[in-house]
Protein backbone atom coordinates (compact mmCIF):
# COMPACT_ATOMS: atom_id res chain seq x y z
CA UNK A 1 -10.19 7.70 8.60
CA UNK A 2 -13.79 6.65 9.08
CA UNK A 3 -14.51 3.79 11.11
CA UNK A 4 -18.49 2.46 11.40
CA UNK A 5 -19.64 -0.62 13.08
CA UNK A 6 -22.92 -2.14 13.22
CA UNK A 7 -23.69 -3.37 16.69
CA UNK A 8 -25.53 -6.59 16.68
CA UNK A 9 -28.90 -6.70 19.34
CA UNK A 10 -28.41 -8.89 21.86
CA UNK A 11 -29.71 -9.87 25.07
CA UNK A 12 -25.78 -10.37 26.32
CA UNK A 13 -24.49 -7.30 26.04
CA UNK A 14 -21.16 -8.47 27.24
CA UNK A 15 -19.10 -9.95 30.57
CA UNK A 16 -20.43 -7.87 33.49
CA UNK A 17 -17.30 -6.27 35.05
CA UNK A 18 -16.39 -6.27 38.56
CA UNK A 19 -17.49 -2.87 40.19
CA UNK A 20 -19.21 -1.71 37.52
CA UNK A 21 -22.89 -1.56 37.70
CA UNK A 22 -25.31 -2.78 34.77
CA UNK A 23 -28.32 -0.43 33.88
CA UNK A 24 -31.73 -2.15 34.12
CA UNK A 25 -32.17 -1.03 30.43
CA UNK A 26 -28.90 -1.01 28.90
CA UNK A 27 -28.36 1.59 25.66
CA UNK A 28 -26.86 0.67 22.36
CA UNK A 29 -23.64 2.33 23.54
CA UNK A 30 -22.87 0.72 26.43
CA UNK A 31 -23.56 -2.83 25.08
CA UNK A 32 -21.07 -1.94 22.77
CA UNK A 33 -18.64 -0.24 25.43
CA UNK A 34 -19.08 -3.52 26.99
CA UNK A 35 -18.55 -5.80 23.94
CA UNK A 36 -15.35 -3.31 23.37
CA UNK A 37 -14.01 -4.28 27.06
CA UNK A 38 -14.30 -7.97 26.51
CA UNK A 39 -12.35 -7.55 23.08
CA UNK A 40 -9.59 -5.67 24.72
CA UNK A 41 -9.59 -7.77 27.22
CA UNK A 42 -9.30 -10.83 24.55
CA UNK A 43 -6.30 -9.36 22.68
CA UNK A 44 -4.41 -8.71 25.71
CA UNK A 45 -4.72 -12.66 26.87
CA UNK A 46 -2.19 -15.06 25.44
CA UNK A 47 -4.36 -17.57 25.62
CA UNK A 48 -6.80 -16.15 23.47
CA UNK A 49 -7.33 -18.27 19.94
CA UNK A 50 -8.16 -16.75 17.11
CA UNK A 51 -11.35 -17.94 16.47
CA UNK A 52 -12.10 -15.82 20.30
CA UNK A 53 -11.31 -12.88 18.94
CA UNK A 54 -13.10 -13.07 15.89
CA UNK A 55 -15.96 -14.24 17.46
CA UNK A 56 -16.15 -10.86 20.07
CA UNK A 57 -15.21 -8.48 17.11
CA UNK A 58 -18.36 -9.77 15.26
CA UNK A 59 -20.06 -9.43 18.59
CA UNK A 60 -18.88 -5.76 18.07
CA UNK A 61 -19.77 -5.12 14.43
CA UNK A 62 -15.95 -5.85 13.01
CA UNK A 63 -14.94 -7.72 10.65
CA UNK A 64 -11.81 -9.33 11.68
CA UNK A 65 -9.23 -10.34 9.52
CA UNK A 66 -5.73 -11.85 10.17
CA UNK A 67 -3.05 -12.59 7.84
CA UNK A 68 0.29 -14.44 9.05
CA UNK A 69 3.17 -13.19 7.30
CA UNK A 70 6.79 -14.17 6.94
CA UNK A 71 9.34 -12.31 9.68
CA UNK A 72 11.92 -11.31 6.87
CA UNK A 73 14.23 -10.06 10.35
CA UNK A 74 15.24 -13.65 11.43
CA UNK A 75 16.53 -14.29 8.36
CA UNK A 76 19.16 -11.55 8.47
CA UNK A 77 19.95 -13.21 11.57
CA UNK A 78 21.03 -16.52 10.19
């Protein structure tokens, strides 16, 4: 499997973390660690919409796609 993303340039390169410190000049690959973090961090919050985490997987070069489909388990359940 091949994966390749195409970082966007952006001033923000993502939420400064606690602890962590920024580089005066950040490189390509730690804007996109960073944009990485902030998606993790997104897909892990319940509170998260949809339109969230599409919007911080562009930020990372993905395309984002989700598809809601029928859970055929509950109806064995009836």
């Amino acid at each position: 499997m091949t994966v390749t993303a195409h970082v966007p340039a952006s001033a923000h390169p993502g939420t400064p973390h606690p602890g962590i410190p920024q580089p005066a000049n950040p490189t390509p690959f730690y804007i996109l660690g960073a944009r990485l973090v902030d998606l993790g961090t997104a897909l892990q919050n319940e509170r998260s919409t949809i339109d969230d985490l599409v919007r911080l997987a562009s930020a990372c070069g993905m395309d984002l796609r989700i598809k809601v489909v029928e859970d055929g388990s509950r109806a064995d359940e009836a």
